[in-house]
Protein backbone atom coordinates (compact mmCIF):
# COMPACT_ATOMS: atom_id res chain seq x y z
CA UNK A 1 39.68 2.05 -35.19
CA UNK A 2 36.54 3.93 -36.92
CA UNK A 3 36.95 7.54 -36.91
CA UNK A 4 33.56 9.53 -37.63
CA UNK A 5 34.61 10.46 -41.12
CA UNK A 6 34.56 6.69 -41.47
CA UNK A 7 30.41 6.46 -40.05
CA UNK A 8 30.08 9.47 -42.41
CA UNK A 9 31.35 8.06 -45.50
CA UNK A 10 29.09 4.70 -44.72
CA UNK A 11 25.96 6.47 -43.96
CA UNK A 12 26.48 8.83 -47.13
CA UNK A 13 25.98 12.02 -44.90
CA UNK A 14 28.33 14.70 -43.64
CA UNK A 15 30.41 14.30 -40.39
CA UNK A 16 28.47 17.48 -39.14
CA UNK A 17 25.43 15.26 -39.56
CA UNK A 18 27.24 12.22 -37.82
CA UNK A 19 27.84 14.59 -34.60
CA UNK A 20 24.36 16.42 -34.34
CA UNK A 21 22.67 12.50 -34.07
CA UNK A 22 25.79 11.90 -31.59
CA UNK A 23 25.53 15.09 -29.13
CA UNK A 24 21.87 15.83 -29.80
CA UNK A 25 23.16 19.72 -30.79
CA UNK A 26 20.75 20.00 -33.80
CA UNK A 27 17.21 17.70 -34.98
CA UNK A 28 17.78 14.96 -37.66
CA UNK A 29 15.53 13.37 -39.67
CA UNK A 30 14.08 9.59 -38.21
CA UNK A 31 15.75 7.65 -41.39
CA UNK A 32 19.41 9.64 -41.54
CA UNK A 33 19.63 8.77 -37.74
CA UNK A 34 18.74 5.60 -38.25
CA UNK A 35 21.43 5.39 -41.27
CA UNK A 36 23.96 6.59 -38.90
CA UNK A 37 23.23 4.15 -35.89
CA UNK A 38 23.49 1.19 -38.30
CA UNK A 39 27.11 2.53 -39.97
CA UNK A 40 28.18 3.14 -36.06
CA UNK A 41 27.42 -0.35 -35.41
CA UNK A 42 28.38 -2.26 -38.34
CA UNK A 43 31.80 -0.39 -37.79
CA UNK A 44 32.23 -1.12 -34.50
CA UNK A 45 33.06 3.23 -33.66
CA UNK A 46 33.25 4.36 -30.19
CA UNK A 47 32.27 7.60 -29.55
CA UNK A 48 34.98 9.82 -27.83
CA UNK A 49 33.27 11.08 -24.78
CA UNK A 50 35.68 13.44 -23.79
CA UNK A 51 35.55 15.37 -27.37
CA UNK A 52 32.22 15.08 -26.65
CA UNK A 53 32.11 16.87 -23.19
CA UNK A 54 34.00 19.73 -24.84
CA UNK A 55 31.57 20.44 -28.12
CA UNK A 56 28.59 20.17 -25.82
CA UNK A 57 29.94 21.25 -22.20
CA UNK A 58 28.10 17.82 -21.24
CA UNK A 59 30.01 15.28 -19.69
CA UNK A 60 26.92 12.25 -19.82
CA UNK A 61 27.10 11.70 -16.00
CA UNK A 62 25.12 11.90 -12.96
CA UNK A 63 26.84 12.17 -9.19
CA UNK A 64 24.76 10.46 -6.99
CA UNK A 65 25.77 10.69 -3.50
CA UNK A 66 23.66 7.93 -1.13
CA UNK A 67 24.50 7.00 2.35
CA UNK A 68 24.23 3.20 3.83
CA UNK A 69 24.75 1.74 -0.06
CA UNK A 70 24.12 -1.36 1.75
CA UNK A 71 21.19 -0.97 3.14
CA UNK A 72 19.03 -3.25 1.14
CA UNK A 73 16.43 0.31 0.62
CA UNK A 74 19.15 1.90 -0.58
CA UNK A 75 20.69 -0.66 -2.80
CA UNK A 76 17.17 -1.12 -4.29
CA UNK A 77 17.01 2.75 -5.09
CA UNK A 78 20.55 2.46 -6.75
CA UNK A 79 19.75 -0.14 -8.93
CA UNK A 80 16.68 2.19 -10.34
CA UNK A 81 19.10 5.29 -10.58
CA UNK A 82 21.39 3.01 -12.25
CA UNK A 83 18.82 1.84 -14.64
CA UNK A 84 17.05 4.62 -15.34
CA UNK A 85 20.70 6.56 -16.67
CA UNK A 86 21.87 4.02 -18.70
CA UNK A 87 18.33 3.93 -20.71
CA UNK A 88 19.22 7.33 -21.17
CA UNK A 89 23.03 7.07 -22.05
CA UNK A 90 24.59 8.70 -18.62
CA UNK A 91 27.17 7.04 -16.67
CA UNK A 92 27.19 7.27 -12.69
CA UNK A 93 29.71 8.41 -10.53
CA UNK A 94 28.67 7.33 -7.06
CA UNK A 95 29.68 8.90 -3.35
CA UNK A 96 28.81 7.35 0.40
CA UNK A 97 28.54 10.47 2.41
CA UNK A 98 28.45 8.66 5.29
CA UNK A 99 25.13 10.79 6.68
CA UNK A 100 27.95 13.11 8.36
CA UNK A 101 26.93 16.73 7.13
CA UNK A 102 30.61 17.83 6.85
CA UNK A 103 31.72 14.72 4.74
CA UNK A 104 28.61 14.93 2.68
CA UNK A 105 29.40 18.75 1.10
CA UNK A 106 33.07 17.32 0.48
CA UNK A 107 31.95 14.44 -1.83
CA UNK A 108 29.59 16.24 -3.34
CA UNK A 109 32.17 19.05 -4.20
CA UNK A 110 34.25 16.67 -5.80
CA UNK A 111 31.37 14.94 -7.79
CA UNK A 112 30.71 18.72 -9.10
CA UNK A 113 34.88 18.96 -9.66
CA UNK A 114 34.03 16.18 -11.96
CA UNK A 115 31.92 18.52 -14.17
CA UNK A 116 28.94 15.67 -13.61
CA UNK A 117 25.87 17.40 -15.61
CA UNK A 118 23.67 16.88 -12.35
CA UNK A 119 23.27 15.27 -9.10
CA UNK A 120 20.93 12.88 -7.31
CA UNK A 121 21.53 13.54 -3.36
CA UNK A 122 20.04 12.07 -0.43
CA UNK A 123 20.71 14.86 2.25
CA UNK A 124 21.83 13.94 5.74
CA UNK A 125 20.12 15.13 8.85
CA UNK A 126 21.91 18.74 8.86
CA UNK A 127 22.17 19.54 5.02
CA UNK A 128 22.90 23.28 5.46
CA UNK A 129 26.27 23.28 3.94
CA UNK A 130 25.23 20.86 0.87
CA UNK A 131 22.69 22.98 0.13
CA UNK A 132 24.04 26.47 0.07
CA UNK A 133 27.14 24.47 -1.70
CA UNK A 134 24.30 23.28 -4.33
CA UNK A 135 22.58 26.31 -4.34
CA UNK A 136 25.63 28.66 -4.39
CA UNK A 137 27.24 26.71 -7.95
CA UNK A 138 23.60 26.28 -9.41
CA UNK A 139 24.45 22.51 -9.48
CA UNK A 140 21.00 20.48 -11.38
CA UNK A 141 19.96 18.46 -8.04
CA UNK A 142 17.17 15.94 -7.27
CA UNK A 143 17.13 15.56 -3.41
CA UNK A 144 16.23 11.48 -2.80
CA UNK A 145 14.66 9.94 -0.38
CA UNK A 146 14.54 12.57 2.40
CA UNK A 147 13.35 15.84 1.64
CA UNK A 148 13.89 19.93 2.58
CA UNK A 149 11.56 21.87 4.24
CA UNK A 150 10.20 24.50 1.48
CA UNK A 151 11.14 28.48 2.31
CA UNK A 152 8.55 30.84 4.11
CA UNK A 153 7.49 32.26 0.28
CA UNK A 154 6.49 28.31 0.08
CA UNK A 155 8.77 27.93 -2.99
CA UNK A 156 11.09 24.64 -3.10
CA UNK A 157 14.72 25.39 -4.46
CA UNK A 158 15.42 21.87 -5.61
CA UNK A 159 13.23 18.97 -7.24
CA UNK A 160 12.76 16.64 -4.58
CA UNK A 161 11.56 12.35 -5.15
CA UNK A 162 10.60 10.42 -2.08
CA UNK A 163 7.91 8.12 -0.99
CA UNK A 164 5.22 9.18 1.33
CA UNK A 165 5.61 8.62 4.52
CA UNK A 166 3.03 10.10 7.45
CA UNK A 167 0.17 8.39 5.71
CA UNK A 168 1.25 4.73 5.65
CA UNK A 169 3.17 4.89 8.80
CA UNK A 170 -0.73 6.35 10.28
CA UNK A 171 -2.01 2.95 8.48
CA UNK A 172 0.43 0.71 10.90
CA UNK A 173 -0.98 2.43 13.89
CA UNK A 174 -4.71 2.12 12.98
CA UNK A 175 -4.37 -1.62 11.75
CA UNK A 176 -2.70 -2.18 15.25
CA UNK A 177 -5.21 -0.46 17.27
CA UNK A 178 -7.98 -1.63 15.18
CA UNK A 179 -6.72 -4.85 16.56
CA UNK A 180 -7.12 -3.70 20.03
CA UNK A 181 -3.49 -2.41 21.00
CA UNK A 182 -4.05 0.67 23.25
CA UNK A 183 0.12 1.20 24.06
CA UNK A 184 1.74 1.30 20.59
CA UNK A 185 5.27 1.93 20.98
CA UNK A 186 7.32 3.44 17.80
CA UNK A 187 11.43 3.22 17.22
CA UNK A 188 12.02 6.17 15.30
CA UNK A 189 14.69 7.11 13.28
CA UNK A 190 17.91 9.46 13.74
CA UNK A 191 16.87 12.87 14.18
CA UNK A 192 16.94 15.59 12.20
CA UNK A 193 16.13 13.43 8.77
CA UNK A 194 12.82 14.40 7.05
CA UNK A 195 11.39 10.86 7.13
CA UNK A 196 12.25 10.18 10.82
CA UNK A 197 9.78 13.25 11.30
CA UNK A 198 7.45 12.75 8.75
CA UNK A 199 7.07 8.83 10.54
CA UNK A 200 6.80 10.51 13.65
CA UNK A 201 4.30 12.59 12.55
CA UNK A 202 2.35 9.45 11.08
CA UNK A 203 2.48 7.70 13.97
CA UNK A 204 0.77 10.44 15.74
CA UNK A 205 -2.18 11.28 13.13
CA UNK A 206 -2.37 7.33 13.85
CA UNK A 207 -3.03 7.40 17.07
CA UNK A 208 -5.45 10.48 16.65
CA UNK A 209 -7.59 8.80 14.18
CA UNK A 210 -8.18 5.66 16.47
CA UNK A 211 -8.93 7.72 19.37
CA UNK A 212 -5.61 7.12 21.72
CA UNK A 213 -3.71 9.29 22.82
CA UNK A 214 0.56 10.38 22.73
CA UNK A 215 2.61 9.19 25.34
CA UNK A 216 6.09 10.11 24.81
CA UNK A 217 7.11 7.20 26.92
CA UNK A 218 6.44 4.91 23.87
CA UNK A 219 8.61 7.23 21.58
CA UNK A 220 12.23 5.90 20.95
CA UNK A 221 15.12 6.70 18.19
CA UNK A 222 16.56 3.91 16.92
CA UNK A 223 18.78 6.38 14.77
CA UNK A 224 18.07 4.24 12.06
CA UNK A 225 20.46 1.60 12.57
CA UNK A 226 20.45 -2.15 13.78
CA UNK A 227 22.05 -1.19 17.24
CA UNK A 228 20.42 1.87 18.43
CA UNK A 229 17.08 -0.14 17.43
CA UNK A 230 18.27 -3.21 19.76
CA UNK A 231 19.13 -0.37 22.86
CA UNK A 232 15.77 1.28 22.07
CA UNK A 233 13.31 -1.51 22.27
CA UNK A 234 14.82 -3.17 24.94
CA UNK A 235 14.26 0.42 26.95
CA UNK A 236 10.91 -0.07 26.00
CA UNK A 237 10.30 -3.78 27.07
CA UNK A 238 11.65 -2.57 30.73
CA UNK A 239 8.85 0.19 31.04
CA UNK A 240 6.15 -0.78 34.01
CA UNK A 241 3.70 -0.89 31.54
CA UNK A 242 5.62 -1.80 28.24
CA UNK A 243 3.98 -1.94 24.18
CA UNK A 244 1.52 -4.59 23.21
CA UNK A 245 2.22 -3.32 19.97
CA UNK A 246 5.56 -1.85 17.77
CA UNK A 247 6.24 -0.06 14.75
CA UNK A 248 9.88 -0.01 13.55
CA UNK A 249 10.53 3.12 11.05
CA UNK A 250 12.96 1.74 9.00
CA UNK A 251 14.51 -2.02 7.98
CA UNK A 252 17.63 -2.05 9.93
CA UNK A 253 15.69 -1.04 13.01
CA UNK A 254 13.18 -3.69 12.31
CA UNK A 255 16.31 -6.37 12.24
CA UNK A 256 18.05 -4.76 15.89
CA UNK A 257 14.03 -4.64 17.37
CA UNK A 258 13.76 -8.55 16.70
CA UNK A 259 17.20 -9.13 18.43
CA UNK A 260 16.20 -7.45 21.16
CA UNK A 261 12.50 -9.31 21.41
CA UNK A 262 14.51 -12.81 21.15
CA UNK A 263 17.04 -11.63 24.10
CA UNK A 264 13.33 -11.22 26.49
CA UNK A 265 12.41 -14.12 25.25
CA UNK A 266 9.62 -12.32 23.50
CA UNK A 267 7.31 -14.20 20.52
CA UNK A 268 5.54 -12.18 18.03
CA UNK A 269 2.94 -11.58 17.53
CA UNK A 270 1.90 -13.90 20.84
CA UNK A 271 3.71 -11.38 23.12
CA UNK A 272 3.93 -8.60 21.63
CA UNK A 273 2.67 -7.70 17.69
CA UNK A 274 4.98 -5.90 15.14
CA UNK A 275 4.47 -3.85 12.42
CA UNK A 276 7.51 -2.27 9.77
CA UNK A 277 8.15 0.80 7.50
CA UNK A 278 10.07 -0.83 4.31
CA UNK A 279 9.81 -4.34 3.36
CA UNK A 280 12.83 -6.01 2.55
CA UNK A 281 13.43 -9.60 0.40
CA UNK A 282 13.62 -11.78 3.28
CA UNK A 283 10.83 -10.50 4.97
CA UNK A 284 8.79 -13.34 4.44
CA UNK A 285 10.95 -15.63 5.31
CA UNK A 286 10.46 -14.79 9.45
CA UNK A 287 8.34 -16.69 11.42
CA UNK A 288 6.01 -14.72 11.46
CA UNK A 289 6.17 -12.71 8.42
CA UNK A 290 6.62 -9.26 8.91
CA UNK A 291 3.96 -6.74 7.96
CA UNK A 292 5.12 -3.99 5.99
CA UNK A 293 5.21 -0.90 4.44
CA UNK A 294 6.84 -1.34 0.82
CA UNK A 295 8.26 2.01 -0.50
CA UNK A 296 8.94 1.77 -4.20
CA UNK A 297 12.51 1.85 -4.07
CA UNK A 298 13.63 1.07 -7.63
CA UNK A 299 10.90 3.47 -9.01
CA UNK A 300 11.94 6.54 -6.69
CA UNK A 301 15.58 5.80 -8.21
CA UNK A 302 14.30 5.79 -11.53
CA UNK A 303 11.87 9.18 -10.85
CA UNK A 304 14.83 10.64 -9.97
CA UNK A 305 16.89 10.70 -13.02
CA UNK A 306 13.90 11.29 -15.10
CA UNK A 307 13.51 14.62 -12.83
CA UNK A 308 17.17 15.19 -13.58
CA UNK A 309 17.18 15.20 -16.80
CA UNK A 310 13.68 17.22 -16.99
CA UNK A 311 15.82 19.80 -14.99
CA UNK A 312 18.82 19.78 -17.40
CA UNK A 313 16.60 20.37 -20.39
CA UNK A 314 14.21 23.08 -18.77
CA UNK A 315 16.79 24.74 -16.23
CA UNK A 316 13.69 27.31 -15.85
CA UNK A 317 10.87 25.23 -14.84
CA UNK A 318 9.57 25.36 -11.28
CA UNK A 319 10.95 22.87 -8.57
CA UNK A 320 8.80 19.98 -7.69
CA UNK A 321 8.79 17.41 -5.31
CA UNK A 322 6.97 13.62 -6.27
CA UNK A 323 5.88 11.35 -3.76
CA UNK A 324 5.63 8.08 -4.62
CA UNK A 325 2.75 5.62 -3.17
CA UNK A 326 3.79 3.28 -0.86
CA UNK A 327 1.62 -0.76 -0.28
CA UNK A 328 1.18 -1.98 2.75
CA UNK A 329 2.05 -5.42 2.87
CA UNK A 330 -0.67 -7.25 5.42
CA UNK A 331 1.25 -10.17 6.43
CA UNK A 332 1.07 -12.12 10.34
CA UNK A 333 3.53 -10.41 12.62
CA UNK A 334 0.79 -7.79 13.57
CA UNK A 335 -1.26 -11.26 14.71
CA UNK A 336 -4.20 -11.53 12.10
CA UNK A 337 -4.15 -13.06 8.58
CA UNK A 338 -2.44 -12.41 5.57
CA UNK A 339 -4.29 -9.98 3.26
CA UNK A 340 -4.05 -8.54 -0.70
CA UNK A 341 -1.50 -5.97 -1.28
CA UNK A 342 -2.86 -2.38 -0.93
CA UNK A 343 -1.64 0.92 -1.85
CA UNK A 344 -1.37 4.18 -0.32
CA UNK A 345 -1.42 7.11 -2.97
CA UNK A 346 1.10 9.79 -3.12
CA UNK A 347 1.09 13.07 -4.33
CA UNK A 348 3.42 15.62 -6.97
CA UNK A 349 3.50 19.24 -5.57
């Protein structure tokens, strides 16, 4: 096996030199780099990352700690984590905290036990104890997908990457009513999470903007799964004057609204019309096809460990959150034609 004496002794430079292009711990020039990464690779060495984690008190990995891995959202974002670490040489060590708060600070104490260099975290509905953990051990943390509500001085403790939300969920409920729907029901999500509000929220500057006004009647949670999404609707479709039109907030909801549309022998967009927050693969494949909001999934993955490492080599630097533009995706379930993809811009703070 090639030692690093042995890369040294090929590229005709010191071993000193072989571990400052190896750990990063001091600048080289392009060509004795380059010297180095050939001699590493026509020898076939393996870098000890262990001796490595002790001369640079860097252990290369990222704990990312996602609930509902297989959601297909969520398995879309891991992918662009995924991606976007190994184009930068980390590893992942990966945690399901189950969106239970107590469970959540536990996995994430044992990714940190793990000496990972930073974590990627998509907080549950009650993150309290996660983030005064976090905060408490000074832990490098990008908060995914759902985000923290700043402090009263207005300052945000953690880097935060997530799509937009209120403004494309307000575009579902002025195409709808734009299309005549005056009772425009929404399933929301489980309470407590930053996008179930942040839809709710949409949905209401929705309604404002086309002139109609809030009736919580027509406000469900879903809690973000298939199930409570079937319960929900159906409690809507037995109101004396149910929906002509529904928004789902998320795509398992979408799937338990559909079941429960079949069971009432419902046909969309004849009956009733249907609009969605995330698209998912097989979305065109429903008759109808579903319109959509598409949030970047792979991209907010792939922000995130760029924000990470940003964080890990400017410790210093103020805390930022990005919001990444979602498209709406006009398709027929809403009851009108198919139209170009369009995007909704989001915003860094």
């Amino acid at each position: 096996m090639a030692t690093m004496a042995d890369v040294a002794r090929s590229a005709g430079v010191s071993v000193a030199t072989v571990s400052h292009v190896l750990n990063g711990t001091r600048p080289v020039l392009p060509h004795t780099r380059q010297a180095v990464l050939e001699a590493m690779d026509e020898l076939g060495y393996t870098p000890n990352t262990l001796a490595r984690s002790l001369v640079t008190s860097r252990t290369r990995s990222i704990g990312l700690a996602v609930s509902a891995i297989s959601n297909p959202y969520f398995t879309e974002i891991l992918q662009g984590v995924e991606a976007g670490a190994l184009e930068h040489g980390y590893s992942l060590l990966i945690a399901d905290p189950h969106d239970d708060p107590e469970h959540e600070r536990k996995v994430v104490q044992l990714l940190h036990e793990r000496r990972v260099d930073g974590m990627i975290v998509a907080p549950s509905a009650d993150p309290r104890e996660l983030l005064a953990y976090l905060g408490r051990h000074k832990v490098p943390t990008v908060l995914l997908d759902r985000v923290v509500d700043a402090p009263a001085d207005g300052t945000t403790r953690f880097d935060q990457v997530c799509a937009d939300s209120a403004g494309p969920m307000a575009q579902l409920v002025t195409h709808l009513a734009g299309l005549g729907h005056r009772r425009i029901a929404l399933v929301a999500g489980l309470p407590g999470l930053s996008t179930t509000g942040e839809r709710l929220t949409g949905y209401r500057d929705g309604l404002a903007t086309a002139g109609l006004g809030y009736d919580d009647r027509l406000v469900v949670h879903g809690d973000s799964e298939s199930a409570g999404a079937e319960r929900a609707t159906a409690a809507l479709l037995s109101l004396a004057s149910p929906p002509t039109a529904l928004v789902t907030a998320n795509n398992a909801m979408t799937i338990g609204a559909l079941r429960a549309l079949r069971g009432h022998g419902m046909s969309v967009p004849d009956d009733i019309a249907l609009c969605c927050f995330d698209d998912f693969a097989w979305a065109d494949l429903f008759s109808p096809r579903l319109t959509a909001i598409a949030q970047p999934s792979r991209e907010i993955g792939a922000q995130a460990v760029r924000v990470l490492l940003d964080r890990l080599a400017a410790p210093d630097l103020p805390a930022r959150t990005l919001r990444l533009p979602c498209a709406f995706v006009h398709r027929t379930s809403c009851g009108c034609p198919e139209q170009p993809l369009t995007s909704v811009k989001g915003t860094i703070s």
